[in-house]
PDB file of N, CA and C in Angstrom:
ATOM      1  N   UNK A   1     114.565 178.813 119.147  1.00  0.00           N
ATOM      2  CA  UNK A   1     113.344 178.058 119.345  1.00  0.00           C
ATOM      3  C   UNK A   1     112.712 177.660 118.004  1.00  0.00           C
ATOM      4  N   UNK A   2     112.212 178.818 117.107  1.00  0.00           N
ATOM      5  CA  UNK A   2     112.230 178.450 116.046  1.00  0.00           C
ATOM      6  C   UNK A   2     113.002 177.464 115.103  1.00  0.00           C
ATOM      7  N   UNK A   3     114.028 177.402 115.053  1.00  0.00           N
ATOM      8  CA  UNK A   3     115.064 176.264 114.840  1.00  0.00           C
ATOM      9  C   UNK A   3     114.384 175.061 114.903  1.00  0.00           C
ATOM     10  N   UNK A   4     114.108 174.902 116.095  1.00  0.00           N
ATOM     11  CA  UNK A   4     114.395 173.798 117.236  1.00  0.00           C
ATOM     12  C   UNK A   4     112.757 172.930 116.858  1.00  0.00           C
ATOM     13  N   UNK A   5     111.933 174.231 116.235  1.00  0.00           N
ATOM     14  CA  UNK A   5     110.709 173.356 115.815  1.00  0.00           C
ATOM     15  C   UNK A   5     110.557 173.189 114.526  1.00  0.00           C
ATOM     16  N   UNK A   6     111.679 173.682 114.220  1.00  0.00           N
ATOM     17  CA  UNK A   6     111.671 173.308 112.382  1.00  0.00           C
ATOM     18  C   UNK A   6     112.541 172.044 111.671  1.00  0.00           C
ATOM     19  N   UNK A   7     113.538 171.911 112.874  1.00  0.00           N
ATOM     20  CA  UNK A   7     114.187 170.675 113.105  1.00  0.00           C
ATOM     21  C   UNK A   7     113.560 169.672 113.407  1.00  0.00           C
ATOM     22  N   UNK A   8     112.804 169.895 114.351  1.00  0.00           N
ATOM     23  CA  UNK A   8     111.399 168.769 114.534  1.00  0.00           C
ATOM     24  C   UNK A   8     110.317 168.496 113.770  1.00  0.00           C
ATOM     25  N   UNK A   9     110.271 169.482 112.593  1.00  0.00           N
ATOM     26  CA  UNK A   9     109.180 169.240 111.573  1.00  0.00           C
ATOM     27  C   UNK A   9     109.962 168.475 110.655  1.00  0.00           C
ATOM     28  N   UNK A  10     111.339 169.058 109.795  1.00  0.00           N
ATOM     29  CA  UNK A  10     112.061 168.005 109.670  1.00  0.00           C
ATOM     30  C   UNK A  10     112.262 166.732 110.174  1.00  0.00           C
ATOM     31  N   UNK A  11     112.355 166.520 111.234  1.00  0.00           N
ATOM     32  CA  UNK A  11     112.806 165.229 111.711  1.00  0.00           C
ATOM     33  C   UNK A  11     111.136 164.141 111.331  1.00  0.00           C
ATOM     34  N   UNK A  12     109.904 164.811 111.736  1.00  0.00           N
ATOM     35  CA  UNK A  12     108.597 164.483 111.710  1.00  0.00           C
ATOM     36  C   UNK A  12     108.617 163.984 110.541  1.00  0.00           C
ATOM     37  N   UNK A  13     108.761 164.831 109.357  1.00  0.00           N
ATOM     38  CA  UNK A  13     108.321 164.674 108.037  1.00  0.00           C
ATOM     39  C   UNK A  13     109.576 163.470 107.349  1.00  0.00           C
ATOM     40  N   UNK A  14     110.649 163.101 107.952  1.00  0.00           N
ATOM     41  CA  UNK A  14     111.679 162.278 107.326  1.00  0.00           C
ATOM     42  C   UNK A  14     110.897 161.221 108.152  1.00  0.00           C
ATOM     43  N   UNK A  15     110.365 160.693 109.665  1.00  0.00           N
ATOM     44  CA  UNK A  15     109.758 159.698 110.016  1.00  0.00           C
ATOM     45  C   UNK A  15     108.790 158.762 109.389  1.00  0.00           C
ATOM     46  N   UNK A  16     107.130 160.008 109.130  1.00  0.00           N
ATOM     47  CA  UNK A  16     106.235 159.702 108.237  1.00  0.00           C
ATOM     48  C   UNK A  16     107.083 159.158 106.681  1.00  0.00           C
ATOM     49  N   UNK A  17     108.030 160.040 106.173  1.00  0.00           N
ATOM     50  CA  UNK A  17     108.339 159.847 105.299  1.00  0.00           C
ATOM     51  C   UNK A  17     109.374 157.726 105.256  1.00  0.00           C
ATOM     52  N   UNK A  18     109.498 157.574 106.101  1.00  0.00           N
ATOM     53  CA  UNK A  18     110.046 156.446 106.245  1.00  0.00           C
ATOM     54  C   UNK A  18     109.024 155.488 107.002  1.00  0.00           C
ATOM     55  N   UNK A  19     108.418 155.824 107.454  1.00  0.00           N
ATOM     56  CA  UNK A  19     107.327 155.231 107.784  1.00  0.00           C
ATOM     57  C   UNK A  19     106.088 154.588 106.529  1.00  0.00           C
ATOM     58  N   UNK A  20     105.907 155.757 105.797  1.00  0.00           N
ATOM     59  CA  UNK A  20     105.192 155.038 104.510  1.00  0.00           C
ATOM     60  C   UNK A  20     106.070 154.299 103.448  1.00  0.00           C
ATOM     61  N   UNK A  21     107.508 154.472 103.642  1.00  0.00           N
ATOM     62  CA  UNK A  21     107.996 153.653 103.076  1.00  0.00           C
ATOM     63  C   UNK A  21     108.087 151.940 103.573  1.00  0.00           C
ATOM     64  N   UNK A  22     107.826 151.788 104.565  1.00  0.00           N
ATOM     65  CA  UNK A  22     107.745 150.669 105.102  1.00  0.00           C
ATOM     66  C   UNK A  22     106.338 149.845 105.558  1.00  0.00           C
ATOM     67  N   UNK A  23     105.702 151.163 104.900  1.00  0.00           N
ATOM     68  CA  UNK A  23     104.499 150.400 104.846  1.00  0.00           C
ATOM     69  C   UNK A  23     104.027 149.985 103.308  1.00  0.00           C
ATOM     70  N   UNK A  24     104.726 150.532 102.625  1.00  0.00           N
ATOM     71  CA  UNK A  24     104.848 149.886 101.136  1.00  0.00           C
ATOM     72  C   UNK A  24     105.132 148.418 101.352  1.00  0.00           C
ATOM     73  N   UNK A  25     106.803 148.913 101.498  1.00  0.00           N
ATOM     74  CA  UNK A  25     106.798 147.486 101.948  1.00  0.00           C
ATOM     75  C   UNK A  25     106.489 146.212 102.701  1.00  0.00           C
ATOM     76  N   UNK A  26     106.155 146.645 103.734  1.00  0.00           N
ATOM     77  CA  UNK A  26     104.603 145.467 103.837  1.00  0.00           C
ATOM     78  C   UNK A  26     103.843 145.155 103.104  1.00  0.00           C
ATOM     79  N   UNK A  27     103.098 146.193 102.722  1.00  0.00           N
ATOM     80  CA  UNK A  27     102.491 145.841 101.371  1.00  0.00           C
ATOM     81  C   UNK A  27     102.946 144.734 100.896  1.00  0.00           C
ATOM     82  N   UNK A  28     103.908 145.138 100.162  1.00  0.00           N
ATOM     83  CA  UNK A  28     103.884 144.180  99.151  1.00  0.00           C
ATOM     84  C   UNK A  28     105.060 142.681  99.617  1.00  0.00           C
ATOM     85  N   UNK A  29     105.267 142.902 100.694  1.00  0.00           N
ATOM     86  CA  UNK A  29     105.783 142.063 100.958  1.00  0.00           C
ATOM     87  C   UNK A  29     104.294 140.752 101.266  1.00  0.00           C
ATOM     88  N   UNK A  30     103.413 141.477 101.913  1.00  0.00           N
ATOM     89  CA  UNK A  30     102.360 140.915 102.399  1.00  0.00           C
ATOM     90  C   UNK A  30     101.475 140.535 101.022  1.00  0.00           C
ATOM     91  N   UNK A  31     101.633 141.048  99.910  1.00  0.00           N
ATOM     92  CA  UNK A  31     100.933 140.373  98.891  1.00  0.00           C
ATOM     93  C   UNK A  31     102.009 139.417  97.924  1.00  0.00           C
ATOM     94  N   UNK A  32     103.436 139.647  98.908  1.00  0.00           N
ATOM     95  CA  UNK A  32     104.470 138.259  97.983  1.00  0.00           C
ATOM     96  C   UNK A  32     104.288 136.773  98.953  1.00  0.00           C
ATOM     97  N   UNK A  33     103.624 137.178  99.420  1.00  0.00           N
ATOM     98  CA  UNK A  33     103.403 136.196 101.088  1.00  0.00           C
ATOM     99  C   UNK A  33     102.434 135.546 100.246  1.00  0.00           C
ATOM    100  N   UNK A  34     101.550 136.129 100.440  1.00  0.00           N
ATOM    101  CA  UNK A  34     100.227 135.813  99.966  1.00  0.00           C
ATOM    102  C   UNK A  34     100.121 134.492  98.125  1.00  0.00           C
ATOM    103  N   UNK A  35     100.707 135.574  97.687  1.00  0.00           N
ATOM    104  CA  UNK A  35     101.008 134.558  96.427  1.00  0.00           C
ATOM    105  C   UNK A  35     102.076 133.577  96.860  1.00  0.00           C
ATOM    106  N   UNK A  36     102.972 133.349  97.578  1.00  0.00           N
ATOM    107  CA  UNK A  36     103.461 132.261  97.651  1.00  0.00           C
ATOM    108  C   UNK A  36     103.131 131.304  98.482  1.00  0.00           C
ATOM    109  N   UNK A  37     102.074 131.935  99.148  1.00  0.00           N
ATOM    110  CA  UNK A  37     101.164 130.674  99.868  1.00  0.00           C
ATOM    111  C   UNK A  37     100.596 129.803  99.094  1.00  0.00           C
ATOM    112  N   UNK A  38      99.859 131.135  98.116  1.00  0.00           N
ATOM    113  CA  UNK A  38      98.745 130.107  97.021  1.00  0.00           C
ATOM    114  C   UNK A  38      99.676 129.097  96.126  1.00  0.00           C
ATOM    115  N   UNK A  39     100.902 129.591  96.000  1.00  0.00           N
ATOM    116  CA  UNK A  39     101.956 128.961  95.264  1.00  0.00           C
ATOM    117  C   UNK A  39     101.883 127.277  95.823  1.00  0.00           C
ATOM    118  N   UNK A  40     102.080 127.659  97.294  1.00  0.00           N
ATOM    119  CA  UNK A  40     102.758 126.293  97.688  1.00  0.00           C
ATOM    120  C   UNK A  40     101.272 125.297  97.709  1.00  0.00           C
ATOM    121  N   UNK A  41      99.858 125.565  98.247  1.00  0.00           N
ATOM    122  CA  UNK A  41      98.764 125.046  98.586  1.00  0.00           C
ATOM    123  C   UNK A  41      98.390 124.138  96.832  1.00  0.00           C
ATOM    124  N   UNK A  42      98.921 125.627  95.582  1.00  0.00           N
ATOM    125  CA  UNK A  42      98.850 124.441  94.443  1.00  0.00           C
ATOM    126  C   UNK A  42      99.734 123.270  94.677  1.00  0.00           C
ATOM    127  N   UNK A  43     101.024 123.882  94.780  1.00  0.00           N
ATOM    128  CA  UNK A  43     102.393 122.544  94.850  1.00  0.00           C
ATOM    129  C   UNK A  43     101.903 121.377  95.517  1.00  0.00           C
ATOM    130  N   UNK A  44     101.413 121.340  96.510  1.00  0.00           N
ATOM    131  CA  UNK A  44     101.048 120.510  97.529  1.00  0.00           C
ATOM    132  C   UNK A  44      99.748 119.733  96.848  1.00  0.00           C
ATOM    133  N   UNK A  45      99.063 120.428  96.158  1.00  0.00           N
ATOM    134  CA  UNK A  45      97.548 119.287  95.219  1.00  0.00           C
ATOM    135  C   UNK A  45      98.024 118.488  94.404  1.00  0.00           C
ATOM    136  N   UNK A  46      99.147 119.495  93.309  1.00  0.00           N
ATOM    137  CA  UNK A  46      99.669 118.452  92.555  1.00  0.00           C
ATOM    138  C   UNK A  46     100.762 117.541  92.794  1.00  0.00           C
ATOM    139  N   UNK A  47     101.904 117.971  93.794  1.00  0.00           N
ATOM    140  CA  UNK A  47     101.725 116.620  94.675  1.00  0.00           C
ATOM    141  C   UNK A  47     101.462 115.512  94.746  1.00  0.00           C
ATOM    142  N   UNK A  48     100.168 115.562  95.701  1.00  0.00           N
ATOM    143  CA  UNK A  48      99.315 114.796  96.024  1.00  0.00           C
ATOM    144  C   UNK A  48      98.668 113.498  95.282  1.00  0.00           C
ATOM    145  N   UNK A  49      98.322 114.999  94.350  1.00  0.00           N
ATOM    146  CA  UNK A  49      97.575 114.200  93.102  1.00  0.00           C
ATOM    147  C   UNK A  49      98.868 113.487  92.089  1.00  0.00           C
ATOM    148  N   UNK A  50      99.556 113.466  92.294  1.00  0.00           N
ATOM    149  CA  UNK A  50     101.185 112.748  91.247  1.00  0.00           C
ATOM    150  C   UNK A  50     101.199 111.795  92.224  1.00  0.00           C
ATOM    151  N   UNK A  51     101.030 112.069  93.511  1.00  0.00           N
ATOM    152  CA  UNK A  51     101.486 110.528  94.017  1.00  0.00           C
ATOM    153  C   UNK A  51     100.472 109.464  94.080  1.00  0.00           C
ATOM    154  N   UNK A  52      99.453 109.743  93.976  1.00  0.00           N
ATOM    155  CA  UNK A  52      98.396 108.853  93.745  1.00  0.00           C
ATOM    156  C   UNK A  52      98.319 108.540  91.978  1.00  0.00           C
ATOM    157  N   UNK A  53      98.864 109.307  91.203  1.00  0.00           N
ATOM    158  CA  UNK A  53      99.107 108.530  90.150  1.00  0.00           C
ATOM    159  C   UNK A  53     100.081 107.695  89.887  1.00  0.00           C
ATOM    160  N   UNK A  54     101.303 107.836  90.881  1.00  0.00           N
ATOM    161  CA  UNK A  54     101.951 107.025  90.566  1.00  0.00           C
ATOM    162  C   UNK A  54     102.029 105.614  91.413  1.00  0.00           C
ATOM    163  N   UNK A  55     100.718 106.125  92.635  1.00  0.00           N
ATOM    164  CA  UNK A  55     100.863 104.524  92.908  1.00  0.00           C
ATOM    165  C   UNK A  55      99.816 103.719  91.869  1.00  0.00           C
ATOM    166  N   UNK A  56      99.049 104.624  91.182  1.00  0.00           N
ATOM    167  CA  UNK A  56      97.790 103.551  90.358  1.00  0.00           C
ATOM    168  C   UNK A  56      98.969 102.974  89.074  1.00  0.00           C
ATOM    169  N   UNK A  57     100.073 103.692  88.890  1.00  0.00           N
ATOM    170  CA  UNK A  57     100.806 103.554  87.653  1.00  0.00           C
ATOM    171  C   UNK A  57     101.347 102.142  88.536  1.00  0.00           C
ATOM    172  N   UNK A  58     101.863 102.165  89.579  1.00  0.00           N
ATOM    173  CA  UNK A  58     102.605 100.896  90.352  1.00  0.00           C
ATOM    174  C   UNK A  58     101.355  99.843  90.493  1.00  0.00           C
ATOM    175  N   UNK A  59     100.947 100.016  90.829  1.00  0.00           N
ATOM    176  CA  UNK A  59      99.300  98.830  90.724  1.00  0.00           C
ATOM    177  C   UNK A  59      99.259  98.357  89.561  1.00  0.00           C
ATOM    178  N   UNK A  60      99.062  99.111  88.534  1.00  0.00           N
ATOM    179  CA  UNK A  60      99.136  98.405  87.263  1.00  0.00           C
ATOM    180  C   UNK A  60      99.814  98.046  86.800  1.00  0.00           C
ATOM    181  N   UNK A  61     101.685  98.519  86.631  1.00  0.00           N
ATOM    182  CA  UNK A  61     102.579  97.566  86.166  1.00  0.00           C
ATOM    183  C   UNK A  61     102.138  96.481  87.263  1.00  0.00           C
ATOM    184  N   UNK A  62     101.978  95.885  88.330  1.00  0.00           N
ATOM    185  CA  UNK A  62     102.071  94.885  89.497  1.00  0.00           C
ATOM    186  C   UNK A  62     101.614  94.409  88.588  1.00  0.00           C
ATOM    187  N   UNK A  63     100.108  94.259  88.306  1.00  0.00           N
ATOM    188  CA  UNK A  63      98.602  93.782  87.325  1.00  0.00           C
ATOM    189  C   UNK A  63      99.560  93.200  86.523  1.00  0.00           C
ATOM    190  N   UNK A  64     100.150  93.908  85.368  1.00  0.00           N
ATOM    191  CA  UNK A  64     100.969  93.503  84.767  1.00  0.00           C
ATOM    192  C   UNK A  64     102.417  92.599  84.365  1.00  0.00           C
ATOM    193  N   UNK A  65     102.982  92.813  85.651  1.00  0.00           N
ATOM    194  CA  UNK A  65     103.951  91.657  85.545  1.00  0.00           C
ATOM    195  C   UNK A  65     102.941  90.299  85.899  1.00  0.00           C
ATOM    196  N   UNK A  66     102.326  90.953  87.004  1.00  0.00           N
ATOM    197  CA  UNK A  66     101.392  89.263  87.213  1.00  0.00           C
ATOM    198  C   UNK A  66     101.056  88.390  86.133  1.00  0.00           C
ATOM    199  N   UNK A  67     100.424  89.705  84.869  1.00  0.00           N
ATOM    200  CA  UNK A  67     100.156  88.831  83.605  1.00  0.00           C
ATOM    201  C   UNK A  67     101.221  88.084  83.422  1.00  0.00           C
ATOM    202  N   UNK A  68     102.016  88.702  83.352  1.00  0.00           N
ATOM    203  CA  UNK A  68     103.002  88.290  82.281  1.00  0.00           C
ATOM    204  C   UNK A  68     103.705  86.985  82.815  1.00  0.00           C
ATOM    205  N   UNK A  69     103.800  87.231  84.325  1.00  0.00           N
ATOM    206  CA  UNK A  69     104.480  85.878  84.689  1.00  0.00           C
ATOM    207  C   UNK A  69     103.495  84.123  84.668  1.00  0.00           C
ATOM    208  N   UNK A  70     102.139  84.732  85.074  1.00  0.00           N
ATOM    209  CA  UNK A  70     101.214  83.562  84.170  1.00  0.00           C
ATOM    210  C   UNK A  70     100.821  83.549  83.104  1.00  0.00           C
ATOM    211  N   UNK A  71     101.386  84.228  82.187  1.00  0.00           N
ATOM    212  CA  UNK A  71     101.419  83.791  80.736  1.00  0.00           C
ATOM    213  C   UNK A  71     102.569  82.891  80.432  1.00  0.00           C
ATOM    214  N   UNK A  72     103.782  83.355  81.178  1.00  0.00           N
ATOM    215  CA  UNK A  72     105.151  83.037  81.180  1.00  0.00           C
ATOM    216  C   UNK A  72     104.839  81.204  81.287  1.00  0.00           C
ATOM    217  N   UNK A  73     104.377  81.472  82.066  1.00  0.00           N
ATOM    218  CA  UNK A  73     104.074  80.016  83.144  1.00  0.00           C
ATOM    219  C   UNK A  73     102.891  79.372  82.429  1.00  0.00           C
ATOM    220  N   UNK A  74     101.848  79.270  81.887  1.00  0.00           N
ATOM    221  CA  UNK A  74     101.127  78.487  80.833  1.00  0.00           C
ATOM    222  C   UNK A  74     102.112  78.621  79.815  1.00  0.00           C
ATOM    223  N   UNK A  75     102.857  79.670  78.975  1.00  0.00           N
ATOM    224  CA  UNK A  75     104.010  78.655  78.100  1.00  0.00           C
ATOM    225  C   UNK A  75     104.565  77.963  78.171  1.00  0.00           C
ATOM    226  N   UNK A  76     105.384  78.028  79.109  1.00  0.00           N
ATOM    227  CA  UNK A  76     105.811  76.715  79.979  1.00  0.00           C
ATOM    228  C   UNK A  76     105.349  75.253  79.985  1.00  0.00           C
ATOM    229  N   UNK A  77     104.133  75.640  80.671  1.00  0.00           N
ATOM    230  CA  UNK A  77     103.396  74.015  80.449  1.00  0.00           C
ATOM    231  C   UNK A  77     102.545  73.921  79.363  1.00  0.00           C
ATOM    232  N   UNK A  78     102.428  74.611  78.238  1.00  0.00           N
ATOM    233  CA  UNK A  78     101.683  74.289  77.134  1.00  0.00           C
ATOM    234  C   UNK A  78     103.310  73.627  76.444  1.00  0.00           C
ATOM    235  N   UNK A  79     104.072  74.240  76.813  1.00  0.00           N
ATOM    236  CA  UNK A  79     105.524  73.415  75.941  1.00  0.00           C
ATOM    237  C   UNK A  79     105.965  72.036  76.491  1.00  0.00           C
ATOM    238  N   UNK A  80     105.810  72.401  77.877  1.00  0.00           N
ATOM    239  CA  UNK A  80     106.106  70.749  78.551  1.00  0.00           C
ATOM    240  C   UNK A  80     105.245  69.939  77.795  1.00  0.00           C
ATOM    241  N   UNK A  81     103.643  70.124  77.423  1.00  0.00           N
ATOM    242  CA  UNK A  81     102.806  68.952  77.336  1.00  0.00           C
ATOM    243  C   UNK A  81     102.750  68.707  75.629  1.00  0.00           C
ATOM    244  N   UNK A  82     103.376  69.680  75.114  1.00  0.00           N
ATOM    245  CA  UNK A  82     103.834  69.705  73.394  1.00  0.00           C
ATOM    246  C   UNK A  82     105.020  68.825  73.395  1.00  0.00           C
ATOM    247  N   UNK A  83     106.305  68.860  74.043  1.00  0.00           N
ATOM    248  CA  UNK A  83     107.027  67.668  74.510  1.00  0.00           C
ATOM    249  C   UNK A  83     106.859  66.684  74.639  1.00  0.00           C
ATOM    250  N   UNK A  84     105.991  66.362  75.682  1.00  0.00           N
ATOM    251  CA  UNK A  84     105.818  64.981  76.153  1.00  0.00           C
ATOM    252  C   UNK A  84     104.598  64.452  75.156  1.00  0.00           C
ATOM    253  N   UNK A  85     103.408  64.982  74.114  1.00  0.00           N
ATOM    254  CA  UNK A  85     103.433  64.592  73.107  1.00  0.00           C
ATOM    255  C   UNK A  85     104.214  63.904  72.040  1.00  0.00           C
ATOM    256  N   UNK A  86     105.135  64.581  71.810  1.00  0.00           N
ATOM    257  CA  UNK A  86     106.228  64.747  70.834  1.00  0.00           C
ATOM    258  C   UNK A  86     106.837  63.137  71.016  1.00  0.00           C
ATOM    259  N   UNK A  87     106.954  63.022  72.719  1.00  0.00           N
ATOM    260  CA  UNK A  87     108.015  61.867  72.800  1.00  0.00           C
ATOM    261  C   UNK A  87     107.328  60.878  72.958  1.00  0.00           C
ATOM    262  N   UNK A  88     105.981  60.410  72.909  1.00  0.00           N
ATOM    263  CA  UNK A  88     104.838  59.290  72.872  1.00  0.00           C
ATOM    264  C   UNK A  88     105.201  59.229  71.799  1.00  0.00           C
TER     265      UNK A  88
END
């Protein structure tokens, strides 16, 4: 009988004993959770915030070729009418 409850204190004390081991690990599993939430909620701002810079970056090259193609285009006809000077 004795045995039989010392085997069971054994068995008790290896349970608890595996039992707080797994509550460690929760632990810290639950605070690797945790930081990789905050991980992703940054990922996701900057993100966000990159893609809205890169459409203002696309807006402005647009702005920009626009210049460029009516600049393109008054050279053009500032040369046509330097020409047709030329040939009067």
């Amino acid at each position: 009988m004795e045995q039989e409850i010392s085997r069971f204190q054994r068995k008790m004390t290896d349970l608890e004993s595996v039992l707080h081991q797994k509550d460690v690990e929760l632990k810290a599993s639950e605070t690797q959770r945790s930081i990789l939430e905050q991980d992703l909620a940054t990922y996701i701002t900057e993100c966000s915030s990159l893609k809205r810079s890169l459409e203002e970056a696309r807006v402005e090259v647009s702005r920009e070729d626009d210049k460029a193609m009516q600049l393109l285009h008054d050279i053009r006809e500032q040369s046509n009418k330097l020409q047709e000077i030329k040939e009067q």
